[in-house]
PDB file of N, CA and C in Angstrom:
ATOM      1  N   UNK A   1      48.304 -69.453 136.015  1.00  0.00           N
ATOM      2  CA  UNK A   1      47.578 -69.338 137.271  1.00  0.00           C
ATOM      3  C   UNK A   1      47.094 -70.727 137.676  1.00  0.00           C
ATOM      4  N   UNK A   2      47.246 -71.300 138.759  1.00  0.00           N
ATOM      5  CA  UNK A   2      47.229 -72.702 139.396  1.00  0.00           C
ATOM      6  C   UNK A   2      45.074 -72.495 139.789  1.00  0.00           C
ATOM      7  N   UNK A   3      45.057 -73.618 139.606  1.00  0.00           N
ATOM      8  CA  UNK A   3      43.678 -73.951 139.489  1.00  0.00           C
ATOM      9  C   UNK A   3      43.110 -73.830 141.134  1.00  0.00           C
ATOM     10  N   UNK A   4      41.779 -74.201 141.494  1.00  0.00           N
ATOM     11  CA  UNK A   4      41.330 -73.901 142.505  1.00  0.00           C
ATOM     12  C   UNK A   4      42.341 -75.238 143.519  1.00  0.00           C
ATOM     13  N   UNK A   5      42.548 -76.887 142.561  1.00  0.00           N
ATOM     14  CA  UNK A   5      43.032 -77.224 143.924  1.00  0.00           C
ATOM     15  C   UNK A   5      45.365 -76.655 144.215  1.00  0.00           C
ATOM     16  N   UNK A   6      45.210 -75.748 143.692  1.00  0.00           N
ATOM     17  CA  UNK A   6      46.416 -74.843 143.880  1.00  0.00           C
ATOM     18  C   UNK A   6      47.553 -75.725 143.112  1.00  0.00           C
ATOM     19  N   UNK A   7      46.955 -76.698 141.876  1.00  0.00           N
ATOM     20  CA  UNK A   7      48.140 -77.140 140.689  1.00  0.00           C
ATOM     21  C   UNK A   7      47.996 -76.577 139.979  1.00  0.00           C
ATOM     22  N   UNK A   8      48.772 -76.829 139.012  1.00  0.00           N
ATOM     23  CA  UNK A   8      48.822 -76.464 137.255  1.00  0.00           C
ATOM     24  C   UNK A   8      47.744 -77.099 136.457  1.00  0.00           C
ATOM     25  N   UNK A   9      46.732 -76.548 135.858  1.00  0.00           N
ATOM     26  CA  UNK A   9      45.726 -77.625 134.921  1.00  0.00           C
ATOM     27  C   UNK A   9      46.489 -78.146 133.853  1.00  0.00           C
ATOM     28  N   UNK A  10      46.053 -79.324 133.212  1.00  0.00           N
ATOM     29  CA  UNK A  10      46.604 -80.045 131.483  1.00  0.00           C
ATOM     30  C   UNK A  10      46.985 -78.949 130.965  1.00  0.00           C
ATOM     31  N   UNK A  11      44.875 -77.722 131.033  1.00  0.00           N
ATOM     32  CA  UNK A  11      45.415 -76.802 129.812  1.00  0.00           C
ATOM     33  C   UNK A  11      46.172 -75.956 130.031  1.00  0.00           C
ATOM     34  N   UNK A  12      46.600 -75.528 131.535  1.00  0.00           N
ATOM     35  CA  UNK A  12      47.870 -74.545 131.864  1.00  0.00           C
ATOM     36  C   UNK A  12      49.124 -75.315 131.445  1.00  0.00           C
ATOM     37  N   UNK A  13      49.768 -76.544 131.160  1.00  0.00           N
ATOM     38  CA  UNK A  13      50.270 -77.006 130.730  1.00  0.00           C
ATOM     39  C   UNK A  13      50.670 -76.900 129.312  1.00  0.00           C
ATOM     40  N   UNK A  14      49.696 -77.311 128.644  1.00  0.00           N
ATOM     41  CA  UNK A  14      49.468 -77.679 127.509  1.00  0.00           C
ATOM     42  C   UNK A  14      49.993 -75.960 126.882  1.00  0.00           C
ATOM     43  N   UNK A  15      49.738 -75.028 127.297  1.00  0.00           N
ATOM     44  CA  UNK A  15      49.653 -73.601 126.578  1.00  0.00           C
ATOM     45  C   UNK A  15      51.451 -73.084 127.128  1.00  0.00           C
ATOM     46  N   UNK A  16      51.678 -73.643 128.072  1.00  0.00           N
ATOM     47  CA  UNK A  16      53.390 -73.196 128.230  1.00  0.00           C
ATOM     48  C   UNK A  16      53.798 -74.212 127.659  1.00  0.00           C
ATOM     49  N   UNK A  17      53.969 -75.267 126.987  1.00  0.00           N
ATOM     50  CA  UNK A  17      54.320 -76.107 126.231  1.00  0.00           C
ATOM     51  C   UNK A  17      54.172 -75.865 124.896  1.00  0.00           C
ATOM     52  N   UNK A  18      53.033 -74.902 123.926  1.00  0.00           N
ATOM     53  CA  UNK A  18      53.209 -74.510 122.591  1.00  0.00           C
ATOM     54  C   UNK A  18      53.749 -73.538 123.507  1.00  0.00           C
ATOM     55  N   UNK A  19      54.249 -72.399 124.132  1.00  0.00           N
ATOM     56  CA  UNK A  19      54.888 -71.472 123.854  1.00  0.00           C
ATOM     57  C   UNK A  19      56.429 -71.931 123.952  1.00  0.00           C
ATOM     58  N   UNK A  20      56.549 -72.945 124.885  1.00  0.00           N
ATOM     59  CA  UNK A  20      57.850 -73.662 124.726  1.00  0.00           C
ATOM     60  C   UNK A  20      58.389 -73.894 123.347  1.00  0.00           C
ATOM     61  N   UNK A  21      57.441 -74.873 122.505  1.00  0.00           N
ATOM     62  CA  UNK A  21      57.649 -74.963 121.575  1.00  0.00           C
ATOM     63  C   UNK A  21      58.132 -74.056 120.415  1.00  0.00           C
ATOM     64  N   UNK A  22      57.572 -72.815 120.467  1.00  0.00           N
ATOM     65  CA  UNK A  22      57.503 -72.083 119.504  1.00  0.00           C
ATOM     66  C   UNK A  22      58.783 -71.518 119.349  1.00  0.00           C
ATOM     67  N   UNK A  23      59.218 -71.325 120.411  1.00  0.00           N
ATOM     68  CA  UNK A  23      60.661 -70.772 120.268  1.00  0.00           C
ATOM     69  C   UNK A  23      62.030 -71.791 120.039  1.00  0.00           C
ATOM     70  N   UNK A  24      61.839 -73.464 119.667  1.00  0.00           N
ATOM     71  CA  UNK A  24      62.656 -73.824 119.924  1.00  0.00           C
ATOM     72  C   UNK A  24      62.894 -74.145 118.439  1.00  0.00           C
ATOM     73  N   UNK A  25      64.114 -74.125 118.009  1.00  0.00           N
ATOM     74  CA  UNK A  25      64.839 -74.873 116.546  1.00  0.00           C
ATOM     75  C   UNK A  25      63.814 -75.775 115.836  1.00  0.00           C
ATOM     76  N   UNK A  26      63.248 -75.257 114.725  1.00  0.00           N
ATOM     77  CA  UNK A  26      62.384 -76.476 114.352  1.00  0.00           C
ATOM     78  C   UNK A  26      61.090 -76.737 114.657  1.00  0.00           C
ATOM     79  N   UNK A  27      60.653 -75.904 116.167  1.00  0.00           N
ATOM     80  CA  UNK A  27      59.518 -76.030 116.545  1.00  0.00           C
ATOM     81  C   UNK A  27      59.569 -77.241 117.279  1.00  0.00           C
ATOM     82  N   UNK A  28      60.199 -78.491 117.512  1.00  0.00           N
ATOM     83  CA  UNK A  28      60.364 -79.594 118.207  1.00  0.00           C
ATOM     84  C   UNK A  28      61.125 -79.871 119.510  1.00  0.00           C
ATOM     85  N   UNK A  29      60.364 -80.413 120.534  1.00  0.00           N
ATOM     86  CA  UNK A  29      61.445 -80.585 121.514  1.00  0.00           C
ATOM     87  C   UNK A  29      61.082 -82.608 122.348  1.00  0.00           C
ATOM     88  N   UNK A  30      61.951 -82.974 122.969  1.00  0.00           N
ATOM     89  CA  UNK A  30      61.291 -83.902 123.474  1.00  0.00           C
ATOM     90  C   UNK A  30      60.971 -84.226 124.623  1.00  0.00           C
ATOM     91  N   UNK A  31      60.016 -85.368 125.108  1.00  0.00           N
ATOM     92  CA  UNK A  31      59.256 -84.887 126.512  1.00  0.00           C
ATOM     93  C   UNK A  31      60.896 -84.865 127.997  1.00  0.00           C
ATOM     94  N   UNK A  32      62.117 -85.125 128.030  1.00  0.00           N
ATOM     95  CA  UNK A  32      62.919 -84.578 128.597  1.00  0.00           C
ATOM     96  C   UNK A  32      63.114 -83.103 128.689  1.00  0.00           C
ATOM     97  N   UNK A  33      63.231 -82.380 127.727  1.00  0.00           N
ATOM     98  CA  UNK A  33      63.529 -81.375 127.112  1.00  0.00           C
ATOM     99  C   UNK A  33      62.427 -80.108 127.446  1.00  0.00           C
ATOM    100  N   UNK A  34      61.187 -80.886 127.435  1.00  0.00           N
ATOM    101  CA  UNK A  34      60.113 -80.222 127.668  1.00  0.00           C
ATOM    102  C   UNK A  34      59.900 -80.170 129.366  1.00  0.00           C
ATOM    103  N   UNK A  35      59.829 -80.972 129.966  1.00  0.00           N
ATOM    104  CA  UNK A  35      59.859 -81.250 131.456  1.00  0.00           C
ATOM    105  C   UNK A  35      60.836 -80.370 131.822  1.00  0.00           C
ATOM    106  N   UNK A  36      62.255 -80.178 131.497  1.00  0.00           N
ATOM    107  CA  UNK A  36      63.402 -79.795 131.763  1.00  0.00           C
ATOM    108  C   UNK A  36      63.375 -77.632 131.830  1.00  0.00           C
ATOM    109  N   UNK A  37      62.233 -77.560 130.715  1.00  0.00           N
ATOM    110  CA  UNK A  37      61.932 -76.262 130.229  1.00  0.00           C
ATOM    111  C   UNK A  37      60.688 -75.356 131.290  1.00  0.00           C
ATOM    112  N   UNK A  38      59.876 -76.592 131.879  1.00  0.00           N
ATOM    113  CA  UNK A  38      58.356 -76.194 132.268  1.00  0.00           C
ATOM    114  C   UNK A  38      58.590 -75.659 133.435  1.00  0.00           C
ATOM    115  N   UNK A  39      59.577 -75.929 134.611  1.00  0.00           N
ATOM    116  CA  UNK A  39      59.410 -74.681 135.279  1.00  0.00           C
ATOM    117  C   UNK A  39      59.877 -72.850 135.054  1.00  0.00           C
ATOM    118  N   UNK A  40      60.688 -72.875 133.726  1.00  0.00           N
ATOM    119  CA  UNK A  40      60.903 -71.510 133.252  1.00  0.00           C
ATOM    120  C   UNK A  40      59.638 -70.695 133.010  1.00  0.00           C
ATOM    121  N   UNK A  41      58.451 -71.891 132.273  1.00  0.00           N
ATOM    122  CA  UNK A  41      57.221 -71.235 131.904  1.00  0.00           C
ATOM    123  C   UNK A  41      56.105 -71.092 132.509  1.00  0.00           C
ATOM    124  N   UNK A  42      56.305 -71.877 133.898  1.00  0.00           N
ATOM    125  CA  UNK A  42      54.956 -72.019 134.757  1.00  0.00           C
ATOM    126  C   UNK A  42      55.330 -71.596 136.118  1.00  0.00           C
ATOM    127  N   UNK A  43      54.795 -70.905 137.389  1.00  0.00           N
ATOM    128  CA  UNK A  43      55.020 -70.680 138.411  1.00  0.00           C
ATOM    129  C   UNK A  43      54.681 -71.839 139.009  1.00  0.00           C
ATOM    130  N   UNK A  44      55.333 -73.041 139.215  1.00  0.00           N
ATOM    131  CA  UNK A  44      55.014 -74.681 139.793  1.00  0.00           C
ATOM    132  C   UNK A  44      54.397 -74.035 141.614  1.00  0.00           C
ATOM    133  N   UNK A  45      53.346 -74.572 141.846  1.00  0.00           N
ATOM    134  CA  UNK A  45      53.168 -74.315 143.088  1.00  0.00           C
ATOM    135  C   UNK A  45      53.573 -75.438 144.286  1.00  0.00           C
ATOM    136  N   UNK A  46      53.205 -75.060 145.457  1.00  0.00           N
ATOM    137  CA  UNK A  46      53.575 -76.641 146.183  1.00  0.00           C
ATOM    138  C   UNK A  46      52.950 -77.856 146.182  1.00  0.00           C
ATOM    139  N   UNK A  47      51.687 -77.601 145.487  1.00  0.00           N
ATOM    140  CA  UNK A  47      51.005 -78.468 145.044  1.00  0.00           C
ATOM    141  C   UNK A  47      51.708 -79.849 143.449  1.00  0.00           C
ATOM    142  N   UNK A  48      52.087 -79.048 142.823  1.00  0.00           N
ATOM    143  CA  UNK A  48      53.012 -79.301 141.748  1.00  0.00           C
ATOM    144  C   UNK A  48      54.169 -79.929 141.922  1.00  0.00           C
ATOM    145  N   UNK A  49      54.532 -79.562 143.208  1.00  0.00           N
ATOM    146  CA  UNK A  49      56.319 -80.281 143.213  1.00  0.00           C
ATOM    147  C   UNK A  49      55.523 -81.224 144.675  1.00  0.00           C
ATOM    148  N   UNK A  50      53.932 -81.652 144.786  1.00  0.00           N
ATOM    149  CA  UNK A  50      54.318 -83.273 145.384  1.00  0.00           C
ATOM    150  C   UNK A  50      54.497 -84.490 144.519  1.00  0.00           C
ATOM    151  N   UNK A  51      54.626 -85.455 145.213  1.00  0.00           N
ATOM    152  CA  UNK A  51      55.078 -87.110 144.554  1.00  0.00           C
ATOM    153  C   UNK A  51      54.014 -87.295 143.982  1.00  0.00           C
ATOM    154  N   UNK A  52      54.130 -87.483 142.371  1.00  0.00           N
ATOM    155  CA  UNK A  52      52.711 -88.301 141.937  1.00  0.00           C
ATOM    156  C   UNK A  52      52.364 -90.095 142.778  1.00  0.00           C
ATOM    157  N   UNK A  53      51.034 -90.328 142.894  1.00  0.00           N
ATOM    158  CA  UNK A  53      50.674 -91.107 143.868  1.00  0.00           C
ATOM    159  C   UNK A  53      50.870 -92.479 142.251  1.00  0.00           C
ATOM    160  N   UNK A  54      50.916 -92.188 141.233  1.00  0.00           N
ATOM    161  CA  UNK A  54      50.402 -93.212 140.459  1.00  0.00           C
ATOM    162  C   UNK A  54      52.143 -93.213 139.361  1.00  0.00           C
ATOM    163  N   UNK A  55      53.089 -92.360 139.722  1.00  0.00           N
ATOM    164  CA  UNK A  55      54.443 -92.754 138.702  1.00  0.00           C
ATOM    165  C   UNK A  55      55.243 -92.328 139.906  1.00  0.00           C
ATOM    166  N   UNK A  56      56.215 -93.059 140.545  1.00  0.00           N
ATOM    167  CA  UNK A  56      57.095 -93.152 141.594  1.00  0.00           C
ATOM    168  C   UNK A  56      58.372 -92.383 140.836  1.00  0.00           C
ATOM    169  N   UNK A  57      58.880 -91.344 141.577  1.00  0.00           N
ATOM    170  CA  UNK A  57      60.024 -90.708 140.886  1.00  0.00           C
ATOM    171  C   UNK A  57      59.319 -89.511 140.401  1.00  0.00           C
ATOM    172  N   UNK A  58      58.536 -89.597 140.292  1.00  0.00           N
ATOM    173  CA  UNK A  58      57.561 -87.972 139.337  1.00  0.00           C
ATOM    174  C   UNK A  58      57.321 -87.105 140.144  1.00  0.00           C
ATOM    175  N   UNK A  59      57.430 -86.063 139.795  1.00  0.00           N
ATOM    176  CA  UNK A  59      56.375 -84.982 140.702  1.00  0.00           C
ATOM    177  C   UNK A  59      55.320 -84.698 139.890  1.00  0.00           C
ATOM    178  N   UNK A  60      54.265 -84.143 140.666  1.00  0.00           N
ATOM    179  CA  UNK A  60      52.734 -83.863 139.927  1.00  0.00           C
ATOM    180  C   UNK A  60      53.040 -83.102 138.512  1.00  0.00           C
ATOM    181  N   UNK A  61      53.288 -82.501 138.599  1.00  0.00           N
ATOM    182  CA  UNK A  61      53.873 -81.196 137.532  1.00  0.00           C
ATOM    183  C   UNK A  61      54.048 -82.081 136.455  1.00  0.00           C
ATOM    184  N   UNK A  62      55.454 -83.276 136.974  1.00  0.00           N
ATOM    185  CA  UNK A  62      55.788 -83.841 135.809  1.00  0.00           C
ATOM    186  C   UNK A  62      54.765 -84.693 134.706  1.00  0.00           C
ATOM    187  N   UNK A  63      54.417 -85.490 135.958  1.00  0.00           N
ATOM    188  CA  UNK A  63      52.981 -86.500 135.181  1.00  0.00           C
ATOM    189  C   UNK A  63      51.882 -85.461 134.254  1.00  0.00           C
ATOM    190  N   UNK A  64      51.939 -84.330 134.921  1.00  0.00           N
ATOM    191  CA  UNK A  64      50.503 -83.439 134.263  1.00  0.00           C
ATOM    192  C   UNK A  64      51.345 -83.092 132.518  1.00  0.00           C
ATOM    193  N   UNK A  65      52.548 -82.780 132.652  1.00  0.00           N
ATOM    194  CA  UNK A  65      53.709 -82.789 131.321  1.00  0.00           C
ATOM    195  C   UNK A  65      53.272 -83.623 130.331  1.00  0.00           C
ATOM    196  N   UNK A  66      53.456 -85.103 131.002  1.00  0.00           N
ATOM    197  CA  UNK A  66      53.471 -86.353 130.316  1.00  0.00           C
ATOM    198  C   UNK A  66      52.029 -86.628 129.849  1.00  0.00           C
ATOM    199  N   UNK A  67      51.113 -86.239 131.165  1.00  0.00           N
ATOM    200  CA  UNK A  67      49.692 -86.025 130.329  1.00  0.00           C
ATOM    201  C   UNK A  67      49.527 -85.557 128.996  1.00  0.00           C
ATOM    202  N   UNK A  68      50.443 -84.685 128.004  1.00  0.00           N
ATOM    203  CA  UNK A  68      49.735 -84.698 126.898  1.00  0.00           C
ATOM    204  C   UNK A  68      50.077 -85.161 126.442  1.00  0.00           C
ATOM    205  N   UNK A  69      50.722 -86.170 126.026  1.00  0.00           N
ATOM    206  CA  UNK A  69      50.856 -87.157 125.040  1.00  0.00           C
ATOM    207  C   UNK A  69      50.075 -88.375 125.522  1.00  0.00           C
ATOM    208  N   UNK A  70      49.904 -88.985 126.298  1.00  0.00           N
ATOM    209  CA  UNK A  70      49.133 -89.872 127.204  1.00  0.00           C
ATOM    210  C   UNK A  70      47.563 -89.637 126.668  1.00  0.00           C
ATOM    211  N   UNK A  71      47.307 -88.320 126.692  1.00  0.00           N
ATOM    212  CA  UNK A  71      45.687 -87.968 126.807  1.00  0.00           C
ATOM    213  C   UNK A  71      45.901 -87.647 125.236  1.00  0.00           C
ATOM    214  N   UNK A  72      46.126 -87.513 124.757  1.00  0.00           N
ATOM    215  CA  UNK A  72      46.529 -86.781 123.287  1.00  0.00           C
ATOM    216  C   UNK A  72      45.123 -87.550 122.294  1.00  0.00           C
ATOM    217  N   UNK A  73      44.246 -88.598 122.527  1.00  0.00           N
ATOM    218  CA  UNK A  73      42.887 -88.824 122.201  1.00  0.00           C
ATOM    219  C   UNK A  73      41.978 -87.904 122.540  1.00  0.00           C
ATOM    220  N   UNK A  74      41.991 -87.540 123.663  1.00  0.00           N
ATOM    221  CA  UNK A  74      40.928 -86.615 124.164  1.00  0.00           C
ATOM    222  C   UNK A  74      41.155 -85.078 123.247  1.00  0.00           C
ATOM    223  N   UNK A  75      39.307 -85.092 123.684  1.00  0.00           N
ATOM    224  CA  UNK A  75      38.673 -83.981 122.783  1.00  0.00           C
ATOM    225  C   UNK A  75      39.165 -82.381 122.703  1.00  0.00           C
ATOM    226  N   UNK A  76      40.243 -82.359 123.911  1.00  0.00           N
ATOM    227  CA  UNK A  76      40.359 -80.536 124.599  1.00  0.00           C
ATOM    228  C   UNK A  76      42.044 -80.765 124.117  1.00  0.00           C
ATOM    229  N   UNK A  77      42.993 -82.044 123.581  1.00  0.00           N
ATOM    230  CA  UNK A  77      44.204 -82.145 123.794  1.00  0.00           C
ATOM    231  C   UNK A  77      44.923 -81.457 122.801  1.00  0.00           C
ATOM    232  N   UNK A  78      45.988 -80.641 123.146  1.00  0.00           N
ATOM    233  CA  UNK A  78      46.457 -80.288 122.236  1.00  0.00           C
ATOM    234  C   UNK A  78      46.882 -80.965 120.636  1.00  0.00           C
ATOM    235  N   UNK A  79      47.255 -82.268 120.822  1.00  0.00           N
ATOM    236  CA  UNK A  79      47.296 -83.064 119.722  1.00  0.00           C
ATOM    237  C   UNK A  79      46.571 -83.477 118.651  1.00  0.00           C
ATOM    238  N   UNK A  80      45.146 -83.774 119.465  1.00  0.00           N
ATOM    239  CA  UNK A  80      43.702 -83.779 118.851  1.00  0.00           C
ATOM    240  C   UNK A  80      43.819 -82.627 118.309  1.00  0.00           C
ATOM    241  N   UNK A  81      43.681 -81.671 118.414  1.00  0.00           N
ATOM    242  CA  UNK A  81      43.152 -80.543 118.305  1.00  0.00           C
ATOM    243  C   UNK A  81      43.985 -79.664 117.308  1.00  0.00           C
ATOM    244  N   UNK A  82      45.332 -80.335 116.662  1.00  0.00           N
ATOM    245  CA  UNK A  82      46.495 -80.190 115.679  1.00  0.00           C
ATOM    246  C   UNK A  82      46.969 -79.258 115.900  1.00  0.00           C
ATOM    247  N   UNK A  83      47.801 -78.678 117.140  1.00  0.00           N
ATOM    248  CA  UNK A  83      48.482 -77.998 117.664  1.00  0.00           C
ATOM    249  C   UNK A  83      49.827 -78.404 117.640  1.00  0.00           C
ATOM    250  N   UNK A  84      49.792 -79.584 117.847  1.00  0.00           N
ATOM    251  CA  UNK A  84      50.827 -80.515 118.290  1.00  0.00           C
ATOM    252  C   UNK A  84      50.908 -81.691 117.381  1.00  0.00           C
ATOM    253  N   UNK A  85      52.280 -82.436 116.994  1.00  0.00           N
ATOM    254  CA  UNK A  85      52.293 -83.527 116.311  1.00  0.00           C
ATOM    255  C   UNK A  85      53.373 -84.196 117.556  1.00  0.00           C
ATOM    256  N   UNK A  86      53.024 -85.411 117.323  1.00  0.00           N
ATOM    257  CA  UNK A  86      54.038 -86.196 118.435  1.00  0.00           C
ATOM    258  C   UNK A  86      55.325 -86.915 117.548  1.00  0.00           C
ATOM    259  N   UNK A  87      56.354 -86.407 117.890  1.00  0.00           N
ATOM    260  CA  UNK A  87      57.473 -87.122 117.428  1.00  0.00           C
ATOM    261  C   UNK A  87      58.445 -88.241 118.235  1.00  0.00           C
ATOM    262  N   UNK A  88      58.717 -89.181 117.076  1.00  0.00           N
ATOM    263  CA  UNK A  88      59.767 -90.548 117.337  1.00  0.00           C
ATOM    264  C   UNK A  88      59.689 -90.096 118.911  1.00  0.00           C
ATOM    265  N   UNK A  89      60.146 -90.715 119.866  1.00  0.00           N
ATOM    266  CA  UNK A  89      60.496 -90.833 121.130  1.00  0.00           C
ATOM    267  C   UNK A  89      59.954 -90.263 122.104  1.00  0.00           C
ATOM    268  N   UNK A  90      58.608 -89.632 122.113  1.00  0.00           N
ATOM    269  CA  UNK A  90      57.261 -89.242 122.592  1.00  0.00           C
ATOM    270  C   UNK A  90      57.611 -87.605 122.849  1.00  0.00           C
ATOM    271  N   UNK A  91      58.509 -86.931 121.885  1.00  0.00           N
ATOM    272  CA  UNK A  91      58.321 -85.427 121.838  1.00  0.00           C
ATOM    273  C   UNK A  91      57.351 -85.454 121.101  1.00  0.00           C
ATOM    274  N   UNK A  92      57.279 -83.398 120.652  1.00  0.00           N
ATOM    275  CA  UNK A  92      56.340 -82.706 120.114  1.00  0.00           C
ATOM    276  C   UNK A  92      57.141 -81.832 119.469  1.00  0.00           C
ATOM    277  N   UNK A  93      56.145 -81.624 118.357  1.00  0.00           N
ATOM    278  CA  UNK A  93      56.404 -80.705 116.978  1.00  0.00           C
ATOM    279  C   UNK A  93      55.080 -79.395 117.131  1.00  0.00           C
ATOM    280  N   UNK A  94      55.516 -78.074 117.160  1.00  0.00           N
ATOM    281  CA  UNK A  94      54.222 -77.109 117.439  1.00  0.00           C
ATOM    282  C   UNK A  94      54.320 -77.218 115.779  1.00  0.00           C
ATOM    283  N   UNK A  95      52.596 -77.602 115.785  1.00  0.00           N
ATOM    284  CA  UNK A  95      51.899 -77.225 114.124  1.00  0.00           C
ATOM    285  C   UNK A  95      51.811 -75.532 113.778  1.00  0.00           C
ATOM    286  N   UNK A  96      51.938 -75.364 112.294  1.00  0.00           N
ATOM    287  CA  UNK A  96      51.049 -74.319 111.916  1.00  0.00           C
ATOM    288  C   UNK A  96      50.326 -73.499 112.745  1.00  0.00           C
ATOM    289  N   UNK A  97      49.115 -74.625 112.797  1.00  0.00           N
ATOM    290  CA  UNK A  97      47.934 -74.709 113.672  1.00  0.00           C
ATOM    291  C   UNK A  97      47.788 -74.596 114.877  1.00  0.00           C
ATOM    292  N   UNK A  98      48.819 -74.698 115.930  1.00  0.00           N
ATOM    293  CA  UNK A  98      49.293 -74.336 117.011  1.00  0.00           C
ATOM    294  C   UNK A  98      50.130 -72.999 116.939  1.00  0.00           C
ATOM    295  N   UNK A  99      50.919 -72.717 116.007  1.00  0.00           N
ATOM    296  CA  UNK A  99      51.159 -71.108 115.884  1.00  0.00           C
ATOM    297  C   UNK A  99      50.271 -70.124 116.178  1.00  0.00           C
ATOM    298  N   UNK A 100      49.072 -70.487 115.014  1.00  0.00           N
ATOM    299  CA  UNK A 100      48.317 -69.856 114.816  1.00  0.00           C
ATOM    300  C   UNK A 100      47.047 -69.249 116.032  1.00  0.00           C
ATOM    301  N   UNK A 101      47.079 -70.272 116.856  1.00  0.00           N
ATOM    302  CA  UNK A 101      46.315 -70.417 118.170  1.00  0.00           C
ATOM    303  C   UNK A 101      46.874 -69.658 119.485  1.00  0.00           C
ATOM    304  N   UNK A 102      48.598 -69.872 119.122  1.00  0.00           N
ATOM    305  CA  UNK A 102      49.182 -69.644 120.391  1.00  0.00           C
ATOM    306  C   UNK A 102      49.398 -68.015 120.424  1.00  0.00           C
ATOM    307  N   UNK A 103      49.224 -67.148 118.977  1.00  0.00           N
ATOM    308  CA  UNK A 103      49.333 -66.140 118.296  1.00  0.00           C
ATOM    309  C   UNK A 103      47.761 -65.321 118.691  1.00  0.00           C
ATOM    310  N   UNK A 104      46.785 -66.157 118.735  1.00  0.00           N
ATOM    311  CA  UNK A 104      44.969 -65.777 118.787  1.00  0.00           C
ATOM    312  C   UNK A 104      45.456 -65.403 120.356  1.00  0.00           C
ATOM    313  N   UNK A 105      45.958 -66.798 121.100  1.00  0.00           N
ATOM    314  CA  UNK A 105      46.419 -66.944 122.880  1.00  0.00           C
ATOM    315  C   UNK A 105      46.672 -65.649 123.545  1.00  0.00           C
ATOM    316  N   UNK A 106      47.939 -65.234 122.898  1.00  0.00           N
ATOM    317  CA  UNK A 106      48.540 -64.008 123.500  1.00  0.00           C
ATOM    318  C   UNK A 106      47.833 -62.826 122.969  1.00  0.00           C
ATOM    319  N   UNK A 107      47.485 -62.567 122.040  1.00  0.00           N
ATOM    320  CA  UNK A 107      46.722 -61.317 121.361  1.00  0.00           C
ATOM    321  C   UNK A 107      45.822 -60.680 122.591  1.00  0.00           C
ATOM    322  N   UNK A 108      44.958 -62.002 122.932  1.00  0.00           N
ATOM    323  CA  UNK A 108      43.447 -61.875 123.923  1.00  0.00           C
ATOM    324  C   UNK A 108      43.970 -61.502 125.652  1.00  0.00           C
ATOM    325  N   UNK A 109      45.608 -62.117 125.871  1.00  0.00           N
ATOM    326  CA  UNK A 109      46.074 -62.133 127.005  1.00  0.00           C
ATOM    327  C   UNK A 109      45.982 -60.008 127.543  1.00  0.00           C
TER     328      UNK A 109
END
């Protein structure tokens, strides 16, 4: 569900991205792969498919993607938060610990 200004939030992101994850070989995919996957898992609004003002070539959607590895310090990030491990070439690996969450996720849905 797209936030009040009618995008995708990080954490709407961030939560179709472990479910991305979860289903893929290994649990790993990389941020191509993942970008390539995110409109299967998110209803992108028109807000989402404008030009990011700050990466030329991007759409919003995409940059908000790339946001988690970027933000991956911060306190709410999936990475921080050991959901996620970042692999060689700025993919992601869903943890355990992200199973386990994305498993709590859907239960409550």
């Amino acid at each position: 569900m797209p936030s009040k200004t009618g995008r995708t939030t990080e954490r709407e992101m961030s939560f179709a991205v472990l479910r991305y994850l979860s289903r893929q070989p290994f649990g790993e995919a990389s941020q191509e792969q993942i970008r390539a996957a995110m409109p299967q898992y998110l209803n992108l609004t028109e807000g989402d498919l404008g030009d990011s003002l700050t990466r030329p070539g991007e759409k919003l959607w995409e940059q908000i993607a790339r946001n988690i590895n970027s933000h991956k310090n911060n306190s709410t990030s999936i990475v921080n938060l050991g959901y996620v491990d970042p692999v060689s070439g700025g993919g992601l690996r869903i943890t355990d610990k992200g199973r386990e969450f994305l498993s709590k996720l859907d239960e409550s849905e």
